[in-house]
PDB file of N, CA and C in Angstrom:
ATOM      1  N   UNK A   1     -82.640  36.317  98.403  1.00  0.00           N
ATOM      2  CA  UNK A   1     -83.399  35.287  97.719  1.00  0.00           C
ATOM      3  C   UNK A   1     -84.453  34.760  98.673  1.00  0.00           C
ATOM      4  N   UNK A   2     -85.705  34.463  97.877  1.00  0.00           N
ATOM      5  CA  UNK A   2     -87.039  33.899  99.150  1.00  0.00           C
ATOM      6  C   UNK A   2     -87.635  33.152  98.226  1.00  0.00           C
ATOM      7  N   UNK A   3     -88.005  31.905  98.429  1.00  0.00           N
ATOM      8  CA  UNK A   3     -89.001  31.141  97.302  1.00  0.00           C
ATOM      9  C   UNK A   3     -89.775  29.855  98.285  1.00  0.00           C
ATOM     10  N   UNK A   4     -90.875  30.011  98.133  1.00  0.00           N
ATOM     11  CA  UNK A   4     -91.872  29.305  98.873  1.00  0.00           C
ATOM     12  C   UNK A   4     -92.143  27.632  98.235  1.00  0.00           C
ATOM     13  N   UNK A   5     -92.262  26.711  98.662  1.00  0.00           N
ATOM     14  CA  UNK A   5     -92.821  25.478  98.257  1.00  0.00           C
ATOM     15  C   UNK A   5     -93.718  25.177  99.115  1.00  0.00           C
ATOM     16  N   UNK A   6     -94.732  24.314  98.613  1.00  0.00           N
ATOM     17  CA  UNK A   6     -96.009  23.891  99.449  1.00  0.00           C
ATOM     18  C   UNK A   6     -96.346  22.672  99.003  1.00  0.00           C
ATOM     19  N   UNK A   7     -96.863  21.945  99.909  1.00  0.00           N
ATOM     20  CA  UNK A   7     -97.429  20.546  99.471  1.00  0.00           C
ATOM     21  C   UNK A   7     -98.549  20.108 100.121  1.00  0.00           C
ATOM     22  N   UNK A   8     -99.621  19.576  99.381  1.00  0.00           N
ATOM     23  CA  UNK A   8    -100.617  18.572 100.285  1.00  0.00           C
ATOM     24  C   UNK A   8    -101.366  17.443  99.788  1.00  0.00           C
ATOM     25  N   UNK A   9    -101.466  16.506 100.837  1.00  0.00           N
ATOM     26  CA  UNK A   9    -101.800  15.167 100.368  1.00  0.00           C
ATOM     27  C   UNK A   9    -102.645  14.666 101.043  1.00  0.00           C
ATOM     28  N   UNK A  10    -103.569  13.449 100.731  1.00  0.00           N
ATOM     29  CA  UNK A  10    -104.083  12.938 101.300  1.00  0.00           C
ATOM     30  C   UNK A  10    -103.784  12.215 102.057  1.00  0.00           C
ATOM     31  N   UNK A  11    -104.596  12.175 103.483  1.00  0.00           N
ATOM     32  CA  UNK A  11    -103.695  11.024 104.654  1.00  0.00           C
ATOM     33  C   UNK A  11    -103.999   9.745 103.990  1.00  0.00           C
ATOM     34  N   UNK A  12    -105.321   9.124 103.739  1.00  0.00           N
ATOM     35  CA  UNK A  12    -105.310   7.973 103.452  1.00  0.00           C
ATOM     36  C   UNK A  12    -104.546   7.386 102.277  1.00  0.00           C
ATOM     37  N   UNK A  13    -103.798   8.053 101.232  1.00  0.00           N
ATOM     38  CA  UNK A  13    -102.838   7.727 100.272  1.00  0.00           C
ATOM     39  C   UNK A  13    -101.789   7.414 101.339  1.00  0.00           C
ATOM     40  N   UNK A  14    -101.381   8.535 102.347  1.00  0.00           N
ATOM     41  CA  UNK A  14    -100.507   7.497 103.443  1.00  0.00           C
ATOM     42  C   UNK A  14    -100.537   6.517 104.228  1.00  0.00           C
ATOM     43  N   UNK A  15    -101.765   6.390 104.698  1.00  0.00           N
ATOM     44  CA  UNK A  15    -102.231   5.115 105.544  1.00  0.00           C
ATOM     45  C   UNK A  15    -101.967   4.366 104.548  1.00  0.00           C
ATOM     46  N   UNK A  16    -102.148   3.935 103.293  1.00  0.00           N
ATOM     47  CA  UNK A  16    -101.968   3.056 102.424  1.00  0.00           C
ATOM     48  C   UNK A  16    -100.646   2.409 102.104  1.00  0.00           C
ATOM     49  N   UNK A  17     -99.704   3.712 101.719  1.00  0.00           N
ATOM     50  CA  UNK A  17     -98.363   3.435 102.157  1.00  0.00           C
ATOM     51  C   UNK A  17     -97.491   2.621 103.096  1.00  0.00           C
ATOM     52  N   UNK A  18     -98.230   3.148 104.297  1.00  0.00           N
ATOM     53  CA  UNK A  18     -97.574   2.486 105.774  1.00  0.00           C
ATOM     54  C   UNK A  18     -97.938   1.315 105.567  1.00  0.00           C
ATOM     55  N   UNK A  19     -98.606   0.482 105.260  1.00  0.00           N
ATOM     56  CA  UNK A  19     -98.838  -0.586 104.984  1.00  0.00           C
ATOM     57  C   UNK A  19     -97.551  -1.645 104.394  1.00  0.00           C
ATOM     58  N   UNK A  20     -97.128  -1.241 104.089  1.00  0.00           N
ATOM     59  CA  UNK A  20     -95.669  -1.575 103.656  1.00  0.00           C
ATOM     60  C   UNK A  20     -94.589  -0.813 104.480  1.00  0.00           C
ATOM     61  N   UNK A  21     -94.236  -1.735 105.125  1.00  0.00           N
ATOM     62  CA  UNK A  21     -93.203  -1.291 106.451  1.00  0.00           C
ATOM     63  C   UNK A  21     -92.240  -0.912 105.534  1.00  0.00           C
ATOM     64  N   UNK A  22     -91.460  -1.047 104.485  1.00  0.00           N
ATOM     65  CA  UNK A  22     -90.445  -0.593 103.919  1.00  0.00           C
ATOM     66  C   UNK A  22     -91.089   0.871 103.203  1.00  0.00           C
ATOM     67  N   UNK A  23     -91.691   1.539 103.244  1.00  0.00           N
ATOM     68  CA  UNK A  23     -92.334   2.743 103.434  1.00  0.00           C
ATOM     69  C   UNK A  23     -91.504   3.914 104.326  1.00  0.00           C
ATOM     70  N   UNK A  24     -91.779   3.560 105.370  1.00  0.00           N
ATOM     71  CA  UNK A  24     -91.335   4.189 106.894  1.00  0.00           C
ATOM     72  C   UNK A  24     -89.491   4.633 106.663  1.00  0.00           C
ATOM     73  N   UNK A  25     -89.145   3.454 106.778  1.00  0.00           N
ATOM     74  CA  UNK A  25     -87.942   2.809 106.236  1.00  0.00           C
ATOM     75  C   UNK A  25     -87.123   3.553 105.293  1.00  0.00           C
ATOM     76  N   UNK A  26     -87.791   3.888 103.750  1.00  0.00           N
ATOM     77  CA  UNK A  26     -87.488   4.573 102.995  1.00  0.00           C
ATOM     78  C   UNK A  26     -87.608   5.785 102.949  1.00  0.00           C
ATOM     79  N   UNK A  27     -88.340   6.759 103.888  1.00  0.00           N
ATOM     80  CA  UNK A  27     -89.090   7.939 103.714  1.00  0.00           C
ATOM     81  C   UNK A  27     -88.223   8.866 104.855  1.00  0.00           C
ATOM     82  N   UNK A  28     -88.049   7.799 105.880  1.00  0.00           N
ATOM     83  CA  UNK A  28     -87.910   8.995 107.264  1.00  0.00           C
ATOM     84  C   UNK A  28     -86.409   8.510 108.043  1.00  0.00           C
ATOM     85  N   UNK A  29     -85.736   9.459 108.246  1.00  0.00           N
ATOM     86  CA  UNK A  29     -84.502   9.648 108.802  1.00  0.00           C
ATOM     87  C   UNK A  29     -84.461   8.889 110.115  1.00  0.00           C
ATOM     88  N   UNK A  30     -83.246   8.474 110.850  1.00  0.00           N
ATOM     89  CA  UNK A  30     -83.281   7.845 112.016  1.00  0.00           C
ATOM     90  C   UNK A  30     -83.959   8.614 112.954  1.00  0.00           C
ATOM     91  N   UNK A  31     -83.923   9.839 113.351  1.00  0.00           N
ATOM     92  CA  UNK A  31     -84.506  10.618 114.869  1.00  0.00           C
ATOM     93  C   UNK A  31     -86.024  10.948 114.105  1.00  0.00           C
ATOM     94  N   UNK A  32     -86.465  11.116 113.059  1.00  0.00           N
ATOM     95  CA  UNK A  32     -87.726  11.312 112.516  1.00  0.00           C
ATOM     96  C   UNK A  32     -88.267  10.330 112.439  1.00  0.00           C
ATOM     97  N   UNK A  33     -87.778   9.587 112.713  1.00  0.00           N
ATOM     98  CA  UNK A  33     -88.561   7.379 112.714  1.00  0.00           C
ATOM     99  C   UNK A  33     -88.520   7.351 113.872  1.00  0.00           C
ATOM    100  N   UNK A  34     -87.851   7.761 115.175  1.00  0.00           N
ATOM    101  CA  UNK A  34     -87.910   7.337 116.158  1.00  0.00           C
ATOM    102  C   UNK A  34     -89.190   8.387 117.021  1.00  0.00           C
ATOM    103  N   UNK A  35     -88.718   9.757 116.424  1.00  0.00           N
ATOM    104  CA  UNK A  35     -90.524  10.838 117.053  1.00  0.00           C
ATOM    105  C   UNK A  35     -91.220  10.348 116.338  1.00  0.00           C
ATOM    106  N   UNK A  36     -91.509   9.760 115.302  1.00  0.00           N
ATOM    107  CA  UNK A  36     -92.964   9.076 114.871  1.00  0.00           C
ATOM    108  C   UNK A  36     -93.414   7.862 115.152  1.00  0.00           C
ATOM    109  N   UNK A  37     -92.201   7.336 115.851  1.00  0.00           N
ATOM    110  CA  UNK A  37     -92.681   5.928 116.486  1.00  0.00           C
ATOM    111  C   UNK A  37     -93.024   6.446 117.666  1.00  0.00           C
ATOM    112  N   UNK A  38     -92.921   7.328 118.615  1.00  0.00           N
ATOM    113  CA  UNK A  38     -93.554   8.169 119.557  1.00  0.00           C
ATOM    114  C   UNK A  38     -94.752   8.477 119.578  1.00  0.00           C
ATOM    115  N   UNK A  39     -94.842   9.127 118.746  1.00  0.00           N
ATOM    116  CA  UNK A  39     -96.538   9.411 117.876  1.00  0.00           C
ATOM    117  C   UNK A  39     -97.011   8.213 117.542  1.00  0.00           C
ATOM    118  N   UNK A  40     -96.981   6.862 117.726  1.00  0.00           N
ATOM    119  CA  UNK A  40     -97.579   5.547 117.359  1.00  0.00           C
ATOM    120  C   UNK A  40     -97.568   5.973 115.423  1.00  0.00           C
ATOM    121  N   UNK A  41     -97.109   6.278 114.871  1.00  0.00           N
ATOM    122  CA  UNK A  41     -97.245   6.755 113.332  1.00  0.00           C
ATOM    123  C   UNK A  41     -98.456   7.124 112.847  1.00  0.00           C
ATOM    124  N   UNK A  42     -99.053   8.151 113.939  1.00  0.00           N
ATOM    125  CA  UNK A  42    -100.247   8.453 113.562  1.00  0.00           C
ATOM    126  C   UNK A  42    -100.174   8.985 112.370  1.00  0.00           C
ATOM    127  N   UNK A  43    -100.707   8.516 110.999  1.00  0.00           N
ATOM    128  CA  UNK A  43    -101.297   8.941 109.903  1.00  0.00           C
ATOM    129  C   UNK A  43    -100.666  10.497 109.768  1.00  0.00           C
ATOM    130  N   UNK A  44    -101.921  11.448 110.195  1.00  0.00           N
ATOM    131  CA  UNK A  44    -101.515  12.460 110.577  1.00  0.00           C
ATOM    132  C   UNK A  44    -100.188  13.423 110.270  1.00  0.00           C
ATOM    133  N   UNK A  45     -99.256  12.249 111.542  1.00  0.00           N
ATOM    134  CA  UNK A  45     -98.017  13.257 111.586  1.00  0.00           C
ATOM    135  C   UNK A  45     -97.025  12.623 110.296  1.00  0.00           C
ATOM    136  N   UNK A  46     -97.359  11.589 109.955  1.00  0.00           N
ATOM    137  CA  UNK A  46     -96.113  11.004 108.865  1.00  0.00           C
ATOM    138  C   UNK A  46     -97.051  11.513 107.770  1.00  0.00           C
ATOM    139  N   UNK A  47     -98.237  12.173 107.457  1.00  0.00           N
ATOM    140  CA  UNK A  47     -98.326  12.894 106.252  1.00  0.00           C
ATOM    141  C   UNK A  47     -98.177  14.322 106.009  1.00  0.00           C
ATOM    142  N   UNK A  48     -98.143  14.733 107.477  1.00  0.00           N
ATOM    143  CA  UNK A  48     -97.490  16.373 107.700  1.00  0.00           C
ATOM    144  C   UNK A  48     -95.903  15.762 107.172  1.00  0.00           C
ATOM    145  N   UNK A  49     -95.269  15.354 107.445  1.00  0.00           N
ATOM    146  CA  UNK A  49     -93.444  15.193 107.452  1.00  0.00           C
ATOM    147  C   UNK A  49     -93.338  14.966 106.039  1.00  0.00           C
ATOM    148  N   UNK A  50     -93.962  13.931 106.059  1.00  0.00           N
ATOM    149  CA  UNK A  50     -93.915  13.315 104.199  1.00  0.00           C
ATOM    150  C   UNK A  50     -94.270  14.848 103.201  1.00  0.00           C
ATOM    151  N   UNK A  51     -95.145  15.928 103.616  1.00  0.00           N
ATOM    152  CA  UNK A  51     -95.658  16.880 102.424  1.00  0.00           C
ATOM    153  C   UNK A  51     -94.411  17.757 103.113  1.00  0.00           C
ATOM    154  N   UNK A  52     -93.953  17.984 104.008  1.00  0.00           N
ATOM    155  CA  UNK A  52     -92.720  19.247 104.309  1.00  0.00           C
ATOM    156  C   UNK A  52     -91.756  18.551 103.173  1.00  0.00           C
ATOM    157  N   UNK A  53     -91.312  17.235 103.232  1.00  0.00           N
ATOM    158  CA  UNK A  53     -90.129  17.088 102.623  1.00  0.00           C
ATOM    159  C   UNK A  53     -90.436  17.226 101.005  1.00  0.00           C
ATOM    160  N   UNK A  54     -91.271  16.975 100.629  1.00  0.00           N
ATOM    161  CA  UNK A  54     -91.798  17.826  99.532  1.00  0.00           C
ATOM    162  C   UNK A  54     -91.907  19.237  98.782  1.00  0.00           C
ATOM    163  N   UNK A  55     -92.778  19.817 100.095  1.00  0.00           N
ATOM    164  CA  UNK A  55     -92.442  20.898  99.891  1.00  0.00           C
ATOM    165  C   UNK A  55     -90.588  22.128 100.008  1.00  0.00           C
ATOM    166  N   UNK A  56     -90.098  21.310 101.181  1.00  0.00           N
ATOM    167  CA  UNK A  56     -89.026  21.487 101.164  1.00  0.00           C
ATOM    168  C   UNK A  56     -88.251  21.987  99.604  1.00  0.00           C
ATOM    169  N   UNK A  57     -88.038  20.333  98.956  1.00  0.00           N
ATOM    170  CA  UNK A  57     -87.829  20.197  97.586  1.00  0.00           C
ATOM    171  C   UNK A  57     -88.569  21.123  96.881  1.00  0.00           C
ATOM    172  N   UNK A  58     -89.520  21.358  96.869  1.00  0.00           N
ATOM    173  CA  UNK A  58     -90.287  22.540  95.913  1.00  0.00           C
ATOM    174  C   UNK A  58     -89.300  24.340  96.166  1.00  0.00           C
ATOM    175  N   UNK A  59     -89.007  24.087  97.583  1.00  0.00           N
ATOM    176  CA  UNK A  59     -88.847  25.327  97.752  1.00  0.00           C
ATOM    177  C   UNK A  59     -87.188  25.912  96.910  1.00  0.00           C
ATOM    178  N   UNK A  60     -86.280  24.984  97.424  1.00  0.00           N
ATOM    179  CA  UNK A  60     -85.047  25.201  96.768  1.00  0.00           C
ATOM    180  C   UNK A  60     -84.668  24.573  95.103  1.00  0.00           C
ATOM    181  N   UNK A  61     -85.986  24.201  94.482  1.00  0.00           N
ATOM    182  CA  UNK A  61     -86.163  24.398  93.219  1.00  0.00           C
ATOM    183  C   UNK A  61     -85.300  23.044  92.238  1.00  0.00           C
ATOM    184  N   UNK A  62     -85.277  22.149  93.206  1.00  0.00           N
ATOM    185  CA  UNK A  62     -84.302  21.148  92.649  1.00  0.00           C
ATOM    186  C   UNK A  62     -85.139  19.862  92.195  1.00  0.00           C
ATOM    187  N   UNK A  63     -86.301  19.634  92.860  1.00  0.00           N
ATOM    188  CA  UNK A  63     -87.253  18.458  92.847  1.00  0.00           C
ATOM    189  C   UNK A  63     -86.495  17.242  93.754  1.00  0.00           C
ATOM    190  N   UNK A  64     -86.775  15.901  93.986  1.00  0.00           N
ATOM    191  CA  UNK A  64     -86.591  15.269  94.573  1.00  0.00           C
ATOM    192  C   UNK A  64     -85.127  14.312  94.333  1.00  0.00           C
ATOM    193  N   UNK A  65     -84.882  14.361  92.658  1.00  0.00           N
ATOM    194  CA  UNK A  65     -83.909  13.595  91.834  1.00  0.00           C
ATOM    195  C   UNK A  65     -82.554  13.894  92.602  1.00  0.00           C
ATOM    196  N   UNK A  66     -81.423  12.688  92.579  1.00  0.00           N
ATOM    197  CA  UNK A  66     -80.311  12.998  93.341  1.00  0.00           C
ATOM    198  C   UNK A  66     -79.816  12.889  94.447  1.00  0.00           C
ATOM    199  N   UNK A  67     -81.715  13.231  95.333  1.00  0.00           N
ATOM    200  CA  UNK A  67     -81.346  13.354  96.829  1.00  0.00           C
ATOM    201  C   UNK A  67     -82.395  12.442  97.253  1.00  0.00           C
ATOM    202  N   UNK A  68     -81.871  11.832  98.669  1.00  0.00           N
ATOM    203  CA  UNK A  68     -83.036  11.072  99.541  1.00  0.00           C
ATOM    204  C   UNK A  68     -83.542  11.561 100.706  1.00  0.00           C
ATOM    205  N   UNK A  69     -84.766  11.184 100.542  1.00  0.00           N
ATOM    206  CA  UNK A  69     -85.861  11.707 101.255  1.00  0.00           C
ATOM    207  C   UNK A  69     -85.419  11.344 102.354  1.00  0.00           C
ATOM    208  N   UNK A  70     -84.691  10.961 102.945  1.00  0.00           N
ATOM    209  CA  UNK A  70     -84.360  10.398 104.024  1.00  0.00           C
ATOM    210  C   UNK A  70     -82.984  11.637 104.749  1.00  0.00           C
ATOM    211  N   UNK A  71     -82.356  12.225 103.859  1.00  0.00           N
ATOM    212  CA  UNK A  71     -81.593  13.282 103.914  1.00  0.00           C
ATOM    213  C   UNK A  71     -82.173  14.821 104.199  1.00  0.00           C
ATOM    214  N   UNK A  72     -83.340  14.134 104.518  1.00  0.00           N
ATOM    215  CA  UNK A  72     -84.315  16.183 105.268  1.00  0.00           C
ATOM    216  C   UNK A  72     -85.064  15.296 106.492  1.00  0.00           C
ATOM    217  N   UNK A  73     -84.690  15.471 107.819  1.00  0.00           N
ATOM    218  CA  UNK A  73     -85.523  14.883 108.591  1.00  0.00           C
ATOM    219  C   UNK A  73     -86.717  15.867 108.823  1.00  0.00           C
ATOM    220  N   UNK A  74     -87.406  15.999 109.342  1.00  0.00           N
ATOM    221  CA  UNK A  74     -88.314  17.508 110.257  1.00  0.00           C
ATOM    222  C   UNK A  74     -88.675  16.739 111.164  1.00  0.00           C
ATOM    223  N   UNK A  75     -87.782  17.251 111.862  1.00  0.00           N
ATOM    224  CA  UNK A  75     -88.012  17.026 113.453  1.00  0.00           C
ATOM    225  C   UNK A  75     -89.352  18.354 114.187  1.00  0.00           C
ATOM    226  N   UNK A  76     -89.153  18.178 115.762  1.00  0.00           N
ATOM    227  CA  UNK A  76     -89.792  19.053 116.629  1.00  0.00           C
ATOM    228  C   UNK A  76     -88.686  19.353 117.707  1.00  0.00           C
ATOM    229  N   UNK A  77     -89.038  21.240 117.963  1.00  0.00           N
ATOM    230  CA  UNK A  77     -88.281  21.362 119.150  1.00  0.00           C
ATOM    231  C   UNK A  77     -89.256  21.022 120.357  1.00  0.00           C
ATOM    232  N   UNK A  78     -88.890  21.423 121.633  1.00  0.00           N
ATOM    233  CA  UNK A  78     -89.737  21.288 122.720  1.00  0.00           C
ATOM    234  C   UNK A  78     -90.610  21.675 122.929  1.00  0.00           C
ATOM    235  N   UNK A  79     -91.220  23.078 121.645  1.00  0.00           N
ATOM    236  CA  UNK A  79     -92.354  23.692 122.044  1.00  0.00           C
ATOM    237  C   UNK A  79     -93.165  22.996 120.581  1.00  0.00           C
ATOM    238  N   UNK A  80     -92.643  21.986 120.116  1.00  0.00           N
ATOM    239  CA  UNK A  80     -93.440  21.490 119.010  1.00  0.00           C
ATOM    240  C   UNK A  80     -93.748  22.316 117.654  1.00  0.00           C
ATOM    241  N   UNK A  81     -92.630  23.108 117.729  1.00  0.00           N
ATOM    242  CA  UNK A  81     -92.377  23.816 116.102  1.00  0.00           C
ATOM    243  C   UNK A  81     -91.831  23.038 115.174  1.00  0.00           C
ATOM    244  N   UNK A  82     -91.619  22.463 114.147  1.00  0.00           N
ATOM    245  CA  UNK A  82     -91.014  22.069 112.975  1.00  0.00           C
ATOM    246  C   UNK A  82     -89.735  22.381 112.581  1.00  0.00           C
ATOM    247  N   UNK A  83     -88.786  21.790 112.471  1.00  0.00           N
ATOM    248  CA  UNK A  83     -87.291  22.292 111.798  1.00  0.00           C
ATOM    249  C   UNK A  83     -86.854  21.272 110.992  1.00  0.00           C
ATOM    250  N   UNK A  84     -86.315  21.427 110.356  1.00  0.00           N
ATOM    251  CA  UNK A  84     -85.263  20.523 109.523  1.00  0.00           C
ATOM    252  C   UNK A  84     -84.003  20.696 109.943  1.00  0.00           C
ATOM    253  N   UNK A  85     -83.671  19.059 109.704  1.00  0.00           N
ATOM    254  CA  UNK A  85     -82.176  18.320 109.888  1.00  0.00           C
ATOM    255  C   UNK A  85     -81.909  18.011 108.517  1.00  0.00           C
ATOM    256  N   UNK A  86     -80.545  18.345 107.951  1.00  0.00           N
ATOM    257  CA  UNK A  86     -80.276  17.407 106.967  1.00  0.00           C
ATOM    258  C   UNK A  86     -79.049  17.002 107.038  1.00  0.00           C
ATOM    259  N   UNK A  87     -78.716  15.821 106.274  1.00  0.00           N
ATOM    260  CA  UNK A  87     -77.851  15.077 105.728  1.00  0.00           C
ATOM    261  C   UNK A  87     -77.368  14.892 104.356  1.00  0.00           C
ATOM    262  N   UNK A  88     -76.037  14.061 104.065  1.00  0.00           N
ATOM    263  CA  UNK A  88     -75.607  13.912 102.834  1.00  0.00           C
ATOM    264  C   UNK A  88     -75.832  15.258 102.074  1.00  0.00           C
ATOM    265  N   UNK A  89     -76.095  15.118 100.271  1.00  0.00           N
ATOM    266  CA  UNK A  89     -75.741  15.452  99.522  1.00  0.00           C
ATOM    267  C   UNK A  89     -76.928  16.937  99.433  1.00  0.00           C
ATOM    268  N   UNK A  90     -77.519  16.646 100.583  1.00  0.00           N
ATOM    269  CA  UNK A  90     -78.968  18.467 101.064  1.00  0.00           C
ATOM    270  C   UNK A  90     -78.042  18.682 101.565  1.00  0.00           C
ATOM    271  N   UNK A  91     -77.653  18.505 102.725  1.00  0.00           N
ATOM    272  CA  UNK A  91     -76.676  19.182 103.910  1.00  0.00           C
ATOM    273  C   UNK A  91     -76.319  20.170 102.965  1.00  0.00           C
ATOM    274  N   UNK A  92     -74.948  19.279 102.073  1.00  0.00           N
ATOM    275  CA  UNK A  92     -73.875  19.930 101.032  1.00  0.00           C
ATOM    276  C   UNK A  92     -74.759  21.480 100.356  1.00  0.00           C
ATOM    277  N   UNK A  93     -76.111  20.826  99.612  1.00  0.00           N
ATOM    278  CA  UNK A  93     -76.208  22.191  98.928  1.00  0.00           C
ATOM    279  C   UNK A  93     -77.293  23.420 100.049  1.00  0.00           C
ATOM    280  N   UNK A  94     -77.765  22.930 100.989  1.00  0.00           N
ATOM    281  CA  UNK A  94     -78.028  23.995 101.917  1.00  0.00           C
ATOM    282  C   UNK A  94     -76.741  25.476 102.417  1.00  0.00           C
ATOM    283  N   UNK A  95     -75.649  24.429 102.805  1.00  0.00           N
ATOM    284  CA  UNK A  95     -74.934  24.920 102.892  1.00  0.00           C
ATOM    285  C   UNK A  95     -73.891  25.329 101.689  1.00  0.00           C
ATOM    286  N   UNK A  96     -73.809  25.185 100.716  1.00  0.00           N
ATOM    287  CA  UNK A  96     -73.317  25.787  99.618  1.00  0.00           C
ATOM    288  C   UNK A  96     -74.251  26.651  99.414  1.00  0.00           C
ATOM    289  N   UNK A  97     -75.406  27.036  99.798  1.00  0.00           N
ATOM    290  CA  UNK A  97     -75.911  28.337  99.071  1.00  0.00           C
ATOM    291  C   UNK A  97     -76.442  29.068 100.414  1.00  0.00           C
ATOM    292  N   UNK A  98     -76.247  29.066 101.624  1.00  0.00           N
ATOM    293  CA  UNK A  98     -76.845  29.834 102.936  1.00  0.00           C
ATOM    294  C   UNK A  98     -78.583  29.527 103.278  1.00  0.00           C
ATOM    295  N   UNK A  99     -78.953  28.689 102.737  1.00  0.00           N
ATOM    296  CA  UNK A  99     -80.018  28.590 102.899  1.00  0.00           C
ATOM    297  C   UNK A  99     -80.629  28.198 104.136  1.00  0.00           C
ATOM    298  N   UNK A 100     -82.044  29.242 104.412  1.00  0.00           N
ATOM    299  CA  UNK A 100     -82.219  29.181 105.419  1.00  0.00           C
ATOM    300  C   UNK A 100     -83.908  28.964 105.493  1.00  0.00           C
ATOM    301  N   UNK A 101     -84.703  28.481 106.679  1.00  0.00           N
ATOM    302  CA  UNK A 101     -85.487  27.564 106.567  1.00  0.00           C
ATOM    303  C   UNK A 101     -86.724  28.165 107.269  1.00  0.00           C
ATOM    304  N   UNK A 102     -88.206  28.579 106.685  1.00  0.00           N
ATOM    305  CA  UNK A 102     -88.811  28.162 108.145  1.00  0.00           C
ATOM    306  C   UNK A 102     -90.299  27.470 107.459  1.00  0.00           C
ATOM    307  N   UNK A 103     -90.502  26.130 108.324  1.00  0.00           N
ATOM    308  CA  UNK A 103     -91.296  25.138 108.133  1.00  0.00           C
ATOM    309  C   UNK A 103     -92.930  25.413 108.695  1.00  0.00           C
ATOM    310  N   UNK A 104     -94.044  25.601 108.469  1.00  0.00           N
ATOM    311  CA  UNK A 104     -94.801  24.951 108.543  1.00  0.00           C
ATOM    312  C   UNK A 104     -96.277  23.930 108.322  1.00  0.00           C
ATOM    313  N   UNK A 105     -96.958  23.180 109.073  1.00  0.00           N
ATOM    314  CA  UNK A 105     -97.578  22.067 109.011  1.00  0.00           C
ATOM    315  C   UNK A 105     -98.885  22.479 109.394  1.00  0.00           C
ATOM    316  N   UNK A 106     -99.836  21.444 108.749  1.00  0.00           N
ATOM    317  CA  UNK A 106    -101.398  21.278 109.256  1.00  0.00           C
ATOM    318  C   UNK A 106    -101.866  20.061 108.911  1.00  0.00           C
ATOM    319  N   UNK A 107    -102.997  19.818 109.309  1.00  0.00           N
ATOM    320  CA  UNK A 107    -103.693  18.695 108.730  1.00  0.00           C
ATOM    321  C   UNK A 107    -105.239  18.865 109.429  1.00  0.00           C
ATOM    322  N   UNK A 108    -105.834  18.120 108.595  1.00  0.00           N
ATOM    323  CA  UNK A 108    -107.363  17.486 109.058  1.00  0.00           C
ATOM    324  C   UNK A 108    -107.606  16.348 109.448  1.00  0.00           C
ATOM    325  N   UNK A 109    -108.717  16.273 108.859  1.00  0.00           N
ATOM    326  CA  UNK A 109    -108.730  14.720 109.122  1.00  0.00           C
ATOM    327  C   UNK A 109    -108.734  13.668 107.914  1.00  0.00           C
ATOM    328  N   UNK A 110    -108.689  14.675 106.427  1.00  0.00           N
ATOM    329  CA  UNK A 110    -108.705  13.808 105.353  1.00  0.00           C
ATOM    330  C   UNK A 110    -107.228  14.743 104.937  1.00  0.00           C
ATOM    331  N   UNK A 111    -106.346  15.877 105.102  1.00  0.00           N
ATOM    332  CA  UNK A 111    -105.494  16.422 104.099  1.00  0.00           C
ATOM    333  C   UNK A 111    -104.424  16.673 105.215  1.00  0.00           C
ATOM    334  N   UNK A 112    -103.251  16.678 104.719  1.00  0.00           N
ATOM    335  CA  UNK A 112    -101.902  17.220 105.337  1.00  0.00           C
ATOM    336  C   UNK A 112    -101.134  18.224 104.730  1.00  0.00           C
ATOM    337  N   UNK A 113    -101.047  18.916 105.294  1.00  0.00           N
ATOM    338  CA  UNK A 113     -99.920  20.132 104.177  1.00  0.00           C
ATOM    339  C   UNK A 113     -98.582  20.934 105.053  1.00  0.00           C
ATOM    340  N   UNK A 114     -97.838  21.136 104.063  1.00  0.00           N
ATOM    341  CA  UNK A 114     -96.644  21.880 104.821  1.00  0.00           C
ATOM    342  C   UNK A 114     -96.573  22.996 103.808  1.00  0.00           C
ATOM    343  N   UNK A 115     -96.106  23.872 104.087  1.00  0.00           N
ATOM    344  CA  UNK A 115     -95.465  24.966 103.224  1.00  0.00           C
ATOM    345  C   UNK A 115     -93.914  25.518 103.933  1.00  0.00           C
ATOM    346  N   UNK A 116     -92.863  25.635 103.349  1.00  0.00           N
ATOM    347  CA  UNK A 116     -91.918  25.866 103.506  1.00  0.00           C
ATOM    348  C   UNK A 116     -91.456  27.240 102.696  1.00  0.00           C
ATOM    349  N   UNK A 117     -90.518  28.083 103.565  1.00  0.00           N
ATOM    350  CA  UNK A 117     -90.273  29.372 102.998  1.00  0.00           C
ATOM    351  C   UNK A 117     -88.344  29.143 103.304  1.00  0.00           C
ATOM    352  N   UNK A 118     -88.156  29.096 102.206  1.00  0.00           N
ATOM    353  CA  UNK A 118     -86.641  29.345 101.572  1.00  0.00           C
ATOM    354  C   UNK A 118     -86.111  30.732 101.727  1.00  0.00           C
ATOM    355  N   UNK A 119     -84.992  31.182 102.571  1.00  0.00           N
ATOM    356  CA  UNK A 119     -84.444  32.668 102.193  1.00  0.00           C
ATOM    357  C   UNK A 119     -82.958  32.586 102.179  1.00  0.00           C
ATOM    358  N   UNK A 120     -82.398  33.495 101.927  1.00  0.00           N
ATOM    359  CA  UNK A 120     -80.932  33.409 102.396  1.00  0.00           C
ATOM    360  C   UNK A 120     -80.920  34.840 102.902  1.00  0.00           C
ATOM    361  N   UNK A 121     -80.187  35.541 103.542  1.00  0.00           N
ATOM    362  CA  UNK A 121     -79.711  36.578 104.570  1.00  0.00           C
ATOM    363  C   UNK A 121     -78.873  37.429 103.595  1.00  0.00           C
TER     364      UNK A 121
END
């Protein structure tokens, strides 16, 4: 099985967002709030994270309903690649179906996008 999701958004629809600290709060996992408080929350990187977890959802075909956005972190390893962490009730169906992950990100200076590729082995 292989199925692709993609997402992209405008940064300033996120700058707008952040504006409301309960935003941040609602959107991003504890270690994904703490590397973007690293990143000063540059715009940028919380609208790359915000369109992965999107696209994420696009990819394993479920949409967003059920689960919280807060339950797919995308973190960085040391060489600054993209991965996902999850939690709760994703964890459960990642692992109920072998699913396996590879993430990535761009942006400009007005758009952010992720595309995510879903497979199982």
């Amino acid at each position: 099985m292989m199925s692709v999701g993609t997402d992209i958004i405008e940064i300033e629809r996120i700058e707008n967002s952040m504006k409301n600290k309960k935003f941040l709060e609602y959107v991003f996992g504890e270690e994904e709030y703490e590397m973007l408080k690293i990143k000063n929350f540059s715009p940028q990187s919380v609208a790359a994270n915000f369109c992965a977890k999107e696209a994420f959802f696009k990819s394993i075909g479920t949409g967003i309903r059920g689960y919280g956005l807060k339950n797919v972190q995308v973190l960085r390893d040391e060489m600054g690649k993209p991965y996902f962490k999850f939690s709760g009730k994703v964890s459960e169906e990642v692992e109920k179906n072998g699913y396996k992950f590879s993430v990535s990100l761009s942006h400009s200076k007005n758009y952010a996008l992720a595309t995510v590729l879903c497979y199982t082995e």
